[in-house]
Protein backbone atom coordinates (compact mmCIF):
# COMPACT_ATOMS: atom_id res chain seq x y z
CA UNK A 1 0.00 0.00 0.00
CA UNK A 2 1.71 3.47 -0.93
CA UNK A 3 1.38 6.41 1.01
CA UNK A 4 -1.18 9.23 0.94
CA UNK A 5 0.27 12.73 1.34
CA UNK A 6 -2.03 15.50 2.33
CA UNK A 7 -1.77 18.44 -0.71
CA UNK A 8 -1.32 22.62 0.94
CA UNK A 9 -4.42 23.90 0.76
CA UNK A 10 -4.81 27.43 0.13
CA UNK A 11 -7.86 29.70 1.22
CA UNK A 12 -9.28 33.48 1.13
CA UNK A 13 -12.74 35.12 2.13
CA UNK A 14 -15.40 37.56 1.02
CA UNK A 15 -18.36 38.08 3.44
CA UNK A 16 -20.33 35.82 1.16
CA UNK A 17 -17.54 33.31 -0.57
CA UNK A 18 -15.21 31.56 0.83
CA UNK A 19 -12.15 30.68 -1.94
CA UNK A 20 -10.43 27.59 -1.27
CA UNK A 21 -7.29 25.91 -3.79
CA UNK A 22 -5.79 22.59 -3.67
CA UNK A 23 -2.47 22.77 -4.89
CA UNK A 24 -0.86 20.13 -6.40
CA UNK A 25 1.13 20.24 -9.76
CA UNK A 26 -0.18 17.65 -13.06
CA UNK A 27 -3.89 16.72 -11.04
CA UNK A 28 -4.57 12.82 -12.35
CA UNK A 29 -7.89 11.06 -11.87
CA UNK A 30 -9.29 13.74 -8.83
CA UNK A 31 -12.06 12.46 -6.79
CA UNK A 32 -14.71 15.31 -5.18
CA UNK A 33 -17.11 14.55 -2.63
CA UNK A 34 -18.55 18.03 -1.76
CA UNK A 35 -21.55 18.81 0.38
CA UNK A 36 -23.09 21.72 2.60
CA UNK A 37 -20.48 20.72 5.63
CA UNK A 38 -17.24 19.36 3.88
CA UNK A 39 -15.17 18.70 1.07
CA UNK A 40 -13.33 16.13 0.46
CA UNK A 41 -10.91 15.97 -2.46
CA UNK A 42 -8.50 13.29 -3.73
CA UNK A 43 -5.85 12.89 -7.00
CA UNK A 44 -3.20 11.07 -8.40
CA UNK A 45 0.22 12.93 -8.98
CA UNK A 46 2.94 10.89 -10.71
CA UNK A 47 2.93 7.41 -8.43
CA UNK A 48 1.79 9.73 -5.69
CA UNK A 49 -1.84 9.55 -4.06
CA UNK A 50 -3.16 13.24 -2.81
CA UNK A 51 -6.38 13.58 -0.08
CA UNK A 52 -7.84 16.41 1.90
CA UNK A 53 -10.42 16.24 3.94
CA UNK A 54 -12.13 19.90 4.80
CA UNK A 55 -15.06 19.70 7.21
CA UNK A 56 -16.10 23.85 6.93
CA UNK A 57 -16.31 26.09 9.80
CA UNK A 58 -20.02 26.96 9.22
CA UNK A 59 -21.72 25.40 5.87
CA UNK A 60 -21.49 26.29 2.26
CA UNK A 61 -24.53 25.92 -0.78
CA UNK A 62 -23.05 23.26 -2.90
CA UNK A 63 -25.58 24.32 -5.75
CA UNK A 64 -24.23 27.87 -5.93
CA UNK A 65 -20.80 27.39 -5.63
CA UNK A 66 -18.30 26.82 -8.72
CA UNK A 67 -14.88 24.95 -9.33
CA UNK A 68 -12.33 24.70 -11.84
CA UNK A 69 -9.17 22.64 -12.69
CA UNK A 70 -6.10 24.70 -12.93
CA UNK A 71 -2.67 23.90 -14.01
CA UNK A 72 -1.28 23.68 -10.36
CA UNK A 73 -4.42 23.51 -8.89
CA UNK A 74 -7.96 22.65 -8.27
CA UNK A 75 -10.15 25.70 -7.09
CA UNK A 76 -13.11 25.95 -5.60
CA UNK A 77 -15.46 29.24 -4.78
CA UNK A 78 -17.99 28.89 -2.15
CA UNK A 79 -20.77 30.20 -1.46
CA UNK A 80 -21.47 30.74 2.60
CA UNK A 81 -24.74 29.91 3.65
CA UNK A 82 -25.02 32.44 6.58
CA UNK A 83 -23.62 35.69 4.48
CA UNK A 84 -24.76 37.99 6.96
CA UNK A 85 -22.73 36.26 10.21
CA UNK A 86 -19.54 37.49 11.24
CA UNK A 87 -15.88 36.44 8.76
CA UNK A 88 -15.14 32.71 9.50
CA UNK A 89 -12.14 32.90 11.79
CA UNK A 90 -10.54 30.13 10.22
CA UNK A 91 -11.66 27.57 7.38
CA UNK A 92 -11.92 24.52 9.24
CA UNK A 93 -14.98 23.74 11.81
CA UNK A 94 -11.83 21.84 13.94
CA UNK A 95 -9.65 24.76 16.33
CA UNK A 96 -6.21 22.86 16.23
CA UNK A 97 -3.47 24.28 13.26
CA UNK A 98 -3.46 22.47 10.18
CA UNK A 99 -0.20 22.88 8.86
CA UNK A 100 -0.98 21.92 5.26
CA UNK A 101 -3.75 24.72 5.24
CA UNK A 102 -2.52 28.35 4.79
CA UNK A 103 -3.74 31.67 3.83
CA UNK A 104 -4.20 32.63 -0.01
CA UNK A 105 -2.36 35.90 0.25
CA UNK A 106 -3.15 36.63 -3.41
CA UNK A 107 -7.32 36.45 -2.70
CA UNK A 108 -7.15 37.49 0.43
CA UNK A 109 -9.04 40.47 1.43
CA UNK A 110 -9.93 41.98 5.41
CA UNK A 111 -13.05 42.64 6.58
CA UNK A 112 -13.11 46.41 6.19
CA UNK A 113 -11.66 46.35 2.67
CA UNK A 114 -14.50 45.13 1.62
CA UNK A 115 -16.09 48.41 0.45
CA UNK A 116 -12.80 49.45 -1.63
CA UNK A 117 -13.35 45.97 -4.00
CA UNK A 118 -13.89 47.29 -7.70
CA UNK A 119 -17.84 46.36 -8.85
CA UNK A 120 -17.50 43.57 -11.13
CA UNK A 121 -14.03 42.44 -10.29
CA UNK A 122 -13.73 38.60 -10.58
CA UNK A 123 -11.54 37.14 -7.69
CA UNK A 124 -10.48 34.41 -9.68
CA UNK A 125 -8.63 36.62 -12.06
CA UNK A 126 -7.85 39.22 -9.55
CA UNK A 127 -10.71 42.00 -9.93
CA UNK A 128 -11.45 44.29 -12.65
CA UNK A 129 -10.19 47.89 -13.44
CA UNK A 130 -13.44 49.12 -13.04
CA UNK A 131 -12.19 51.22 -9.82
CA UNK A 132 -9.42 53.00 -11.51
CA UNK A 133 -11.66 53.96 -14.36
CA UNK A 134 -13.74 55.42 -11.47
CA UNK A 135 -11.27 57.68 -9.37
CA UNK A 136 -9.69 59.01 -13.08
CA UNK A 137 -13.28 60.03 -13.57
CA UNK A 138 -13.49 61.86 -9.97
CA UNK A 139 -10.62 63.72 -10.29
CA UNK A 140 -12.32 65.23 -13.82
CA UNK A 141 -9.72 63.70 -16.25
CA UNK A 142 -9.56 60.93 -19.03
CA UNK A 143 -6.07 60.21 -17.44
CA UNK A 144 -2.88 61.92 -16.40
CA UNK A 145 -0.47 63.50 -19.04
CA UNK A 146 3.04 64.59 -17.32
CA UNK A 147 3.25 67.68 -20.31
CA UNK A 148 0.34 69.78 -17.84
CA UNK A 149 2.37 69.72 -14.81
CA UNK A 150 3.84 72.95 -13.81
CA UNK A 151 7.54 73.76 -13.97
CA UNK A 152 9.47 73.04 -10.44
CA UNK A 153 12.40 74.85 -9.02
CA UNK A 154 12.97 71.83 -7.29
CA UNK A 155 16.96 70.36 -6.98
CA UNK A 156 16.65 67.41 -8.39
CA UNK A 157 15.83 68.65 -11.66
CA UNK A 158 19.26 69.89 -11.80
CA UNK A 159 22.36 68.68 -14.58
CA UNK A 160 24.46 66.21 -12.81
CA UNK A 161 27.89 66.47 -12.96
CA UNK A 162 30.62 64.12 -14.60
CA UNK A 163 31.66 62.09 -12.35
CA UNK A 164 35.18 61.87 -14.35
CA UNK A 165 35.50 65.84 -14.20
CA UNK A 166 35.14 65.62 -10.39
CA UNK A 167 37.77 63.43 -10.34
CA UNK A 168 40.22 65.55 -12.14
CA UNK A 169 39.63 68.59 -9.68
């Protein structure tokens, strides 16, 4: 019997989502058993067997939430069933530290930068541009162009010297 080794898991938040990625490079013949309380996930790698087992902090709706098969990993996008309770503290309904599951630093996002996320901006491919186009509009412009600014008497816009005529002084 050959070993099973436990994949990192990855995983972010929204008030309503919760993002969670398996990742393992060249997923074979993956296995998903997914309901309201847990996921459990299993592939082949090489000769290697991969399994996580993920019983949720609070449940998820199965029927509204997506997934997709990446090239180094398996993603899923949940859907919390309780949007209007508090930010899960952690991802896993168990307290003790899991040190295969870590936090997804590139979908991450607190609590009270919620209200700064640009409308339309699809976590999976990292937002939309949607908010820039929005502050440009604000400050009155269609963009900045460098040729308005004023002139500056400031001292870096000074000539700098050559550094071999110094040395000949």
């Amino acid at each position: 019997m050959s070993a099973v080794y436990h994949p990192v898991v990855l995983w972010a938040q929204r008030k309503d989502r919760v993002f969670v990625s398996i990742q393992v490079d060249d997923i074979k013949k993956e296995e998903i058993i997914f309901d309201k309380e847990k996921l459990t996930f299993s592939c082949k790698c090489g000769e290697k067997t991969y399994k996580a087992e993920l019983a949720f902090f609070e449940e998820v709706v199965p029927e509204e939430s997506k997934q997709r098969k990446g090239g180094r990993e398996f993603f899923f996008d949940l859907k919390k069933k309780d949007t209007d309770a508090d930010w899960w503290p952690r991802l896993l309904k168990e307290k003790t530290k899991n040190q295969f599951i870590k936090i997804d630093f590139s979908r991450w996002k607190d609590e009270d930068e919620v209200d700064e996320e640009a409308p339309g901006g699809d976590p999976m491919m990292g937002g939309g541009n949607q908010g820039l186009e929005d502050m440009m509009a604000k400050m009155g412009g269609d963009g900045f162009d460098p040729g308005e600014m004023p002139e500056s008497d400031d001292s870096d816009d000074d000539e700098i010297p050559d550094l071999l005529e110094e040395e000949k002084k």
